[in-house]
Structures are given as C-alpha cells and as structure tokens.
PDB file of N, CA and C in Angstrom:
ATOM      1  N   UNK A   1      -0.593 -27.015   1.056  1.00  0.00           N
ATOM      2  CA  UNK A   1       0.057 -27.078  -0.251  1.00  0.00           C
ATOM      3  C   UNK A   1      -0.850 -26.516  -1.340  1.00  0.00           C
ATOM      4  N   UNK A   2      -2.133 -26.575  -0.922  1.00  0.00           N
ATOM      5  CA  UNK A   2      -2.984 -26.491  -2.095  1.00  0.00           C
ATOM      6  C   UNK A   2      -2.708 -24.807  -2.598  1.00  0.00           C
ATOM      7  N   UNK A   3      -2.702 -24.012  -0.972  1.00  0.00           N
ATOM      8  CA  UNK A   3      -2.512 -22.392  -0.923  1.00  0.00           C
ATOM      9  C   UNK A   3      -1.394 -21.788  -2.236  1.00  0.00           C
ATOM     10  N   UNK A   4      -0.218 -22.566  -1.982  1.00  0.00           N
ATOM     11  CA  UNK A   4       0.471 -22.805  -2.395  1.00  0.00           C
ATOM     12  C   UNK A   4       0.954 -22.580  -4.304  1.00  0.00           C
ATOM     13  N   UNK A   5       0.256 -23.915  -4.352  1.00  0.00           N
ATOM     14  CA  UNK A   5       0.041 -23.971  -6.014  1.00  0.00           C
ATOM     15  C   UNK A   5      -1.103 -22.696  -6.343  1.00  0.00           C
ATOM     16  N   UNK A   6      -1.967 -22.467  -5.444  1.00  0.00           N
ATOM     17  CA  UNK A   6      -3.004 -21.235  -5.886  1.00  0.00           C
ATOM     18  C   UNK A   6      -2.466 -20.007  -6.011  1.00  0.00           C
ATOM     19  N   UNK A   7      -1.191 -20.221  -5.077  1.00  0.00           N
ATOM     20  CA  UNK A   7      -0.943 -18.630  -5.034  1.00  0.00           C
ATOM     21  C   UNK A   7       0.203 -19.009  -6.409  1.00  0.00           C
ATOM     22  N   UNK A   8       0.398 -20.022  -6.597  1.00  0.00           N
ATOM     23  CA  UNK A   8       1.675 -19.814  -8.040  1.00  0.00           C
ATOM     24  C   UNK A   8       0.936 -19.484  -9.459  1.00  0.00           C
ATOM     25  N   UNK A   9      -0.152 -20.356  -9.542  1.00  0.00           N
ATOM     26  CA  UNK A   9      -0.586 -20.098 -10.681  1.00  0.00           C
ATOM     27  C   UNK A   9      -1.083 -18.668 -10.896  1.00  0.00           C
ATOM     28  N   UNK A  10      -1.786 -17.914  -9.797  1.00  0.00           N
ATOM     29  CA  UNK A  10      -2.000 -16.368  -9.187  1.00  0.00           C
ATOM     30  C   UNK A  10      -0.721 -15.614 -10.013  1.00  0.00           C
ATOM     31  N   UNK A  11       0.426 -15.938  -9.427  1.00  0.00           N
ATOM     32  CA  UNK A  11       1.278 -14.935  -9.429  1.00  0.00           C
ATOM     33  C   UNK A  11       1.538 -15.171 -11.071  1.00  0.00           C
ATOM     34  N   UNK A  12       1.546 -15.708 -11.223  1.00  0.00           N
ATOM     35  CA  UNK A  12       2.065 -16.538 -13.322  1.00  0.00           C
ATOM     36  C   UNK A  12       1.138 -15.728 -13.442  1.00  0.00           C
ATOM     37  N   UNK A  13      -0.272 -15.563 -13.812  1.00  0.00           N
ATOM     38  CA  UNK A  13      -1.444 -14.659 -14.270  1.00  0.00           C
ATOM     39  C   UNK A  13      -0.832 -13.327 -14.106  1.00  0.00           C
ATOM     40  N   UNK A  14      -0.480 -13.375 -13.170  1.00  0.00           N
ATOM     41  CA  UNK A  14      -0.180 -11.447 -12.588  1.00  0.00           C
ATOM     42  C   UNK A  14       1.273 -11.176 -12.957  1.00  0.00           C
ATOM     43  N   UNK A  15       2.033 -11.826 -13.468  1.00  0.00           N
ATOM     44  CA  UNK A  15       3.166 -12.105 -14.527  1.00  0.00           C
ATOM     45  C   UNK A  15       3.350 -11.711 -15.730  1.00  0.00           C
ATOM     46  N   UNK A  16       2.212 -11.984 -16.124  1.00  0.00           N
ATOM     47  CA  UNK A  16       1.866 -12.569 -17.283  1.00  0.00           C
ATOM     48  C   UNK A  16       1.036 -11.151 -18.468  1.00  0.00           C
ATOM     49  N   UNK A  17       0.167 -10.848 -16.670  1.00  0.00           N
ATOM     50  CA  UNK A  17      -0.393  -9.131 -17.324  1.00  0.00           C
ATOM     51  C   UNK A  17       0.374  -8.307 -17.303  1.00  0.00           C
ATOM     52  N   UNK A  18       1.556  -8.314 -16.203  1.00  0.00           N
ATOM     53  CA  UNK A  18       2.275  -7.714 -16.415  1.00  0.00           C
ATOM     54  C   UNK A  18       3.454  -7.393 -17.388  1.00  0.00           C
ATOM     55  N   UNK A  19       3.249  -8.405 -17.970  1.00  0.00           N
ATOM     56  CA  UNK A  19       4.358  -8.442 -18.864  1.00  0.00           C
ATOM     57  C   UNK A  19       3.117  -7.335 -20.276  1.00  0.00           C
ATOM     58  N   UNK A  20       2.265  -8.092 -20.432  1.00  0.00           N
ATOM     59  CA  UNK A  20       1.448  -7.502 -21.464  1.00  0.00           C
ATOM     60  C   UNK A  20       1.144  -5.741 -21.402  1.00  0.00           C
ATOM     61  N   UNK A  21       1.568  -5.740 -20.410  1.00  0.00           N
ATOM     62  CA  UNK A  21       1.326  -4.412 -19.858  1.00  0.00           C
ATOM     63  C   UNK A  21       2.043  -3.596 -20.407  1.00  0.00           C
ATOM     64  N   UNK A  22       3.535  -4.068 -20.373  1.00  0.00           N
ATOM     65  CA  UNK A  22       4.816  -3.693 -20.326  1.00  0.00           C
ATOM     66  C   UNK A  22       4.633  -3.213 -21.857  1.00  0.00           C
ATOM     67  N   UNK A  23       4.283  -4.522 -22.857  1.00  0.00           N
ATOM     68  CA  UNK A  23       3.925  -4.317 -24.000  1.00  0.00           C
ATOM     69  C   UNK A  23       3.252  -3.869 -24.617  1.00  0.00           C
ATOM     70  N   UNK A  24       2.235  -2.872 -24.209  1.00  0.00           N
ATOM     71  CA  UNK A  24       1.306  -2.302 -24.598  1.00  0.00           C
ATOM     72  C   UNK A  24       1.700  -0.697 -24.108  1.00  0.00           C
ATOM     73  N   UNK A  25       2.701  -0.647 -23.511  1.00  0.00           N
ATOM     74  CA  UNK A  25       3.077   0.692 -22.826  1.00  0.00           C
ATOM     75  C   UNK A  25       1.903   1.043 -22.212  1.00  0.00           C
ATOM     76  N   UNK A  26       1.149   0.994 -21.315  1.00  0.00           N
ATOM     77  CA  UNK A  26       0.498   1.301 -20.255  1.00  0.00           C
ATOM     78  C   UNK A  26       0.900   1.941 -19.191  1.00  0.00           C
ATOM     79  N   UNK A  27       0.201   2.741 -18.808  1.00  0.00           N
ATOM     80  CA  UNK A  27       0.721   3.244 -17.255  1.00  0.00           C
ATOM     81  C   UNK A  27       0.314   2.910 -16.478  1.00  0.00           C
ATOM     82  N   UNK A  28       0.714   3.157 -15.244  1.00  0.00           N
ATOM     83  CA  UNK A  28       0.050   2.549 -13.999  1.00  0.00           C
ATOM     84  C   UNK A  28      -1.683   2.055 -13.940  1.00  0.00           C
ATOM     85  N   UNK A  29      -2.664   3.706 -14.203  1.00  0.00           N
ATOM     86  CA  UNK A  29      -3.814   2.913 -13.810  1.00  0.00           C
ATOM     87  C   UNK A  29      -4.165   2.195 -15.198  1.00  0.00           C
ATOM     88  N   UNK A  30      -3.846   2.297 -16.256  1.00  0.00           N
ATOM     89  CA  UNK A  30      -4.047   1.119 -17.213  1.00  0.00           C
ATOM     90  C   UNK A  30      -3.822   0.119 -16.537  1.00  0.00           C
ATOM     91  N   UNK A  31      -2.906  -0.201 -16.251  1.00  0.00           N
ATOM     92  CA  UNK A  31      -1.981  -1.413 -15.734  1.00  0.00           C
ATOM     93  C   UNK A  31      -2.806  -2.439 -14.948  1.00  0.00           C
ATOM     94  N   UNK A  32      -3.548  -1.189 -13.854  1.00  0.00           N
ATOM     95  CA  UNK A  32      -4.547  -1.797 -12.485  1.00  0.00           C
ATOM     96  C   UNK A  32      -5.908  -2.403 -13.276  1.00  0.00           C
ATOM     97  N   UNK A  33      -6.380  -1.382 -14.052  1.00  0.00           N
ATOM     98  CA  UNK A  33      -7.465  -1.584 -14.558  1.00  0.00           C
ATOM     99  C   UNK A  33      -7.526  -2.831 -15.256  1.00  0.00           C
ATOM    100  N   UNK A  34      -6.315  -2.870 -16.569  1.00  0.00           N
ATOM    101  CA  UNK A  34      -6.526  -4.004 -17.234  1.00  0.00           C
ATOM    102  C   UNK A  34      -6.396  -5.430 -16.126  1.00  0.00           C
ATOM    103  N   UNK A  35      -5.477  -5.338 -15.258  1.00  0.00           N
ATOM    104  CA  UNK A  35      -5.279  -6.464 -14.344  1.00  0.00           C
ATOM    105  C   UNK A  35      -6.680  -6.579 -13.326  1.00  0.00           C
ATOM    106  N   UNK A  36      -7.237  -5.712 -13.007  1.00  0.00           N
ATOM    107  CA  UNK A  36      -8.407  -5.988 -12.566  1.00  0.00           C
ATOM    108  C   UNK A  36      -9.427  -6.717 -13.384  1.00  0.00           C
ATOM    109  N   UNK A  37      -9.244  -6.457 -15.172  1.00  0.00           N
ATOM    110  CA  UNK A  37     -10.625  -6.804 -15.656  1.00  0.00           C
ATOM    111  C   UNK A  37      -9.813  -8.739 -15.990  1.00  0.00           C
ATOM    112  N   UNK A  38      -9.088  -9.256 -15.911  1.00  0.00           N
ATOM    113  CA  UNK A  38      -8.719  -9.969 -16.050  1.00  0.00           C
ATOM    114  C   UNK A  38      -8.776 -10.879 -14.949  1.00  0.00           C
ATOM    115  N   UNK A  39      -8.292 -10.433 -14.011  1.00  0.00           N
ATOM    116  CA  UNK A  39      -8.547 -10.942 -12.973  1.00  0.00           C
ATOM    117  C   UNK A  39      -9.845 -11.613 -12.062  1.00  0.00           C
ATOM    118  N   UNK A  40     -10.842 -10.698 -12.764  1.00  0.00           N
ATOM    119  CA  UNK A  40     -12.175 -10.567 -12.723  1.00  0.00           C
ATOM    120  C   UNK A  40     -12.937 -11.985 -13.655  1.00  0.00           C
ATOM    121  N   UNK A  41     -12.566 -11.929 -14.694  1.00  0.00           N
ATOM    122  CA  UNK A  41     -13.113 -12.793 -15.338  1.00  0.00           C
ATOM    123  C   UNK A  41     -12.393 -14.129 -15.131  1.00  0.00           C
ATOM    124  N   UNK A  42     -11.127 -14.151 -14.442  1.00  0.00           N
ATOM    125  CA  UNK A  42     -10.530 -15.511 -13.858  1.00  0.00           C
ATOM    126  C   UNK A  42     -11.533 -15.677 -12.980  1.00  0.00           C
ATOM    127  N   UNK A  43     -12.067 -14.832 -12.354  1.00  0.00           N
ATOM    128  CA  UNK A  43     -12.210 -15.050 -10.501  1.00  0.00           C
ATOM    129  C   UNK A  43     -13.927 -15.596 -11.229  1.00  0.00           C
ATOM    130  N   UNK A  44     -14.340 -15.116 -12.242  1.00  0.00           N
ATOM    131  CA  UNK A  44     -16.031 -15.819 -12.674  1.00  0.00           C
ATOM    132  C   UNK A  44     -16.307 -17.223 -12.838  1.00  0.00           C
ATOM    133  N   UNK A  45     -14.935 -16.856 -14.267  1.00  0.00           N
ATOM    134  CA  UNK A  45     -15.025 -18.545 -14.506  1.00  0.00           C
ATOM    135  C   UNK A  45     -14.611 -19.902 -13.873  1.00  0.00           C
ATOM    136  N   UNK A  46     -13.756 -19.224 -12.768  1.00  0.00           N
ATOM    137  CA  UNK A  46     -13.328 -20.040 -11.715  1.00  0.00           C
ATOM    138  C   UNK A  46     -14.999 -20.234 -10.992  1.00  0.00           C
ATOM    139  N   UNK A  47     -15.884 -19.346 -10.634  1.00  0.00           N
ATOM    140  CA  UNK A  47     -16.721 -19.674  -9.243  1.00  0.00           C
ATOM    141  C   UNK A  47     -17.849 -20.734 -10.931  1.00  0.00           C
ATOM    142  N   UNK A  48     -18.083 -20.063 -11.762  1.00  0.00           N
ATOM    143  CA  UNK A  48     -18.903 -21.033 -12.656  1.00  0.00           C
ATOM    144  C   UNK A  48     -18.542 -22.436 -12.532  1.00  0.00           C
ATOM    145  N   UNK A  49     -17.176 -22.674 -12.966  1.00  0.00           N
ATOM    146  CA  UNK A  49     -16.352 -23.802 -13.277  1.00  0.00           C
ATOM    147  C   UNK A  49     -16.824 -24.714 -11.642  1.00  0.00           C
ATOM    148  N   UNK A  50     -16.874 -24.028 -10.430  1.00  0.00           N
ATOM    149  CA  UNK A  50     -16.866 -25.040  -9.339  1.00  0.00           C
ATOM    150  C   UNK A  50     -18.620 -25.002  -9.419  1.00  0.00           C
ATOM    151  N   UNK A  51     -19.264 -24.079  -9.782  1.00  0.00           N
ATOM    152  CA  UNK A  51     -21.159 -24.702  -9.513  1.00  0.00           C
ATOM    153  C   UNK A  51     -21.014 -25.603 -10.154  1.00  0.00           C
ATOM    154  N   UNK A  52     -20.609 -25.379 -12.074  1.00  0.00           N
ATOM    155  CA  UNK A  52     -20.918 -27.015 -12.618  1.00  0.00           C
ATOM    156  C   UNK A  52     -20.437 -27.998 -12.420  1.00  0.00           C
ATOM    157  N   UNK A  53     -19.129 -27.987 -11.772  1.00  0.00           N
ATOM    158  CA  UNK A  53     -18.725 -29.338 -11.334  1.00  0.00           C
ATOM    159  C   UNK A  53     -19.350 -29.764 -10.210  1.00  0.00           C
ATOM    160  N   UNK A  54     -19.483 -29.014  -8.881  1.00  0.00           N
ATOM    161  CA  UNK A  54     -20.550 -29.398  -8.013  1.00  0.00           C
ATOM    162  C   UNK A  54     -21.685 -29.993  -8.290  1.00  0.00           C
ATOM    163  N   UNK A  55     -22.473 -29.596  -9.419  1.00  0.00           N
ATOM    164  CA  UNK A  55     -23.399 -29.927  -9.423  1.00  0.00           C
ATOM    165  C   UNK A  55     -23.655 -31.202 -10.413  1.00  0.00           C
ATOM    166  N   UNK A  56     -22.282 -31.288 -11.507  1.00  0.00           N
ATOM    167  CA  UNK A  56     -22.410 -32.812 -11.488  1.00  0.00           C
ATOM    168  C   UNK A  56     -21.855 -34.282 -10.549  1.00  0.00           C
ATOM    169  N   UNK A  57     -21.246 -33.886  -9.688  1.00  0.00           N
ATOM    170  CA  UNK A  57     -20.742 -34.498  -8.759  1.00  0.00           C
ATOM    171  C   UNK A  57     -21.830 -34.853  -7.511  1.00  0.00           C
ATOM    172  N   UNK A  58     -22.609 -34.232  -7.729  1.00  0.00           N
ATOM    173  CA  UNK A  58     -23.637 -34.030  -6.670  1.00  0.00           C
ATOM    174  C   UNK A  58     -24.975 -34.749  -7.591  1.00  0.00           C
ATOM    175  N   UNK A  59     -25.273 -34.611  -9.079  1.00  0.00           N
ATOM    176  CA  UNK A  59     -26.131 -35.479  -9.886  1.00  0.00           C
ATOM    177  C   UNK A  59     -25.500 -36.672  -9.386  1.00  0.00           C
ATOM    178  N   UNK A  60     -23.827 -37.366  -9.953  1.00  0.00           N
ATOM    179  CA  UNK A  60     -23.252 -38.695 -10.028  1.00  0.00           C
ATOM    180  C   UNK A  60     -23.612 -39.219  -8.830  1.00  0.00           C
ATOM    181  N   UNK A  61     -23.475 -38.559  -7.553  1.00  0.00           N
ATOM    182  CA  UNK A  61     -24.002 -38.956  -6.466  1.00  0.00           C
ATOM    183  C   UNK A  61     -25.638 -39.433  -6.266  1.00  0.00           C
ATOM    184  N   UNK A  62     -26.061 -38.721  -6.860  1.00  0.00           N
ATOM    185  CA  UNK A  62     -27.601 -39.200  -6.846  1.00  0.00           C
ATOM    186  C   UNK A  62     -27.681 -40.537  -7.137  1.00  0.00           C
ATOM    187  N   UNK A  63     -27.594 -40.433  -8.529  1.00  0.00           N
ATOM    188  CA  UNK A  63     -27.690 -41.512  -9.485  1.00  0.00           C
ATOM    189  C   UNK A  63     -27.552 -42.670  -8.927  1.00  0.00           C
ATOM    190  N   UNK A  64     -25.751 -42.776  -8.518  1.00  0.00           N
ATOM    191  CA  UNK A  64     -25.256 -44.036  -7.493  1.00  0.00           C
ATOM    192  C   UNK A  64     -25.999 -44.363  -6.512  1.00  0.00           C
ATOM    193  N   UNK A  65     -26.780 -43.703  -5.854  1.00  0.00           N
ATOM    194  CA  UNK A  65     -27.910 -43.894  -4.287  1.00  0.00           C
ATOM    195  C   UNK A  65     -28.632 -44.831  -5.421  1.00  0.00           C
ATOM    196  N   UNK A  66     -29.449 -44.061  -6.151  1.00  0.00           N
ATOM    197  CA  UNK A  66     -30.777 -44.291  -7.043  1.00  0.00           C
ATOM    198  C   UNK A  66     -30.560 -45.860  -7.254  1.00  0.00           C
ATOM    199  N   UNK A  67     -29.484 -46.135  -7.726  1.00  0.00           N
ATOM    200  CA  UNK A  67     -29.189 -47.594  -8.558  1.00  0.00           C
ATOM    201  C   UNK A  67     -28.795 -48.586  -7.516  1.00  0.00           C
ATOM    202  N   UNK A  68     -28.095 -48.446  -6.576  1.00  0.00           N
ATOM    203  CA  UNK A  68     -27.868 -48.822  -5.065  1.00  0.00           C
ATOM    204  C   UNK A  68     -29.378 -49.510  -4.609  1.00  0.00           C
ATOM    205  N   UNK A  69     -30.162 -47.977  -4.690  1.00  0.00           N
ATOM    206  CA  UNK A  69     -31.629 -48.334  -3.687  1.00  0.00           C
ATOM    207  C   UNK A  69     -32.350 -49.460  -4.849  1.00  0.00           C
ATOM    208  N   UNK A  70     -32.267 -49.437  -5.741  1.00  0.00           N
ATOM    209  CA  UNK A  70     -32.938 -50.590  -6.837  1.00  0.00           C
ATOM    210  C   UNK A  70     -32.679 -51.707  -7.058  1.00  0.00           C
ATOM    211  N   UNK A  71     -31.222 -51.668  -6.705  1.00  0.00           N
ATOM    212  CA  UNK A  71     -30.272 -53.225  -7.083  1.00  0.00           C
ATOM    213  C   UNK A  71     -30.869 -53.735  -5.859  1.00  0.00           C
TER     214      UNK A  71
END
C-alpha cells in the first residue's frame, strides 16, 4: 500500500508540472527539463528529510537506553 500512496502523490507532482507547463507554453524539452529540475529537488529533500529524521530517532533511542541504564 505504501507503493501505492508513493506512486499517487508522484503522479499529483507530475500533474501538477504538467499542468504548469501547459501554462507557461513550453515545449517538450522545456517540459522534461523543468520536470526533471523539480523532481530533483523533491528526490533531495526527500533523502535530507529521512537522514534527519533517522538521526533523531536514532538520538531518542539513545537517550531512552541512557536513562533505562541509570534508573
């Protein structure tokens, strides 16, 4: 299911440029290009967005041992 919702919110984005596309009268490799650079900076802030959450999830985890091993 998860594939799923990934590939919907995907296609809404790619919807979405496309529509902007439409509106900007672009041609094809406009079209690719701009959807590439967009796409691109989804696909960053997506891999950023999972280090910092990893890595506070992975601090909270510490912490909980830390206070565990003391109590």
């Amino acid at each position: 299911m998860e594939n799923k919702s990934q590939n919907n919110w995907y296609r809404s984005l790619l919807d979405k440029i496309n529509e902007l596309a439409e509106q900007f009268g672009l041609d094809d490799p406009q079209t690719n290009r701009f959807r590439d650079f967009i796409v691109g900076i989804a696909r960053d802030q997506f891999k950023a967005g999972n280090r910092s959450g990893a890595g506070w999830a992975f601090e909270q985890a510490r912490k909980k041992m830390t206070q565990e091993q003391t109590a």
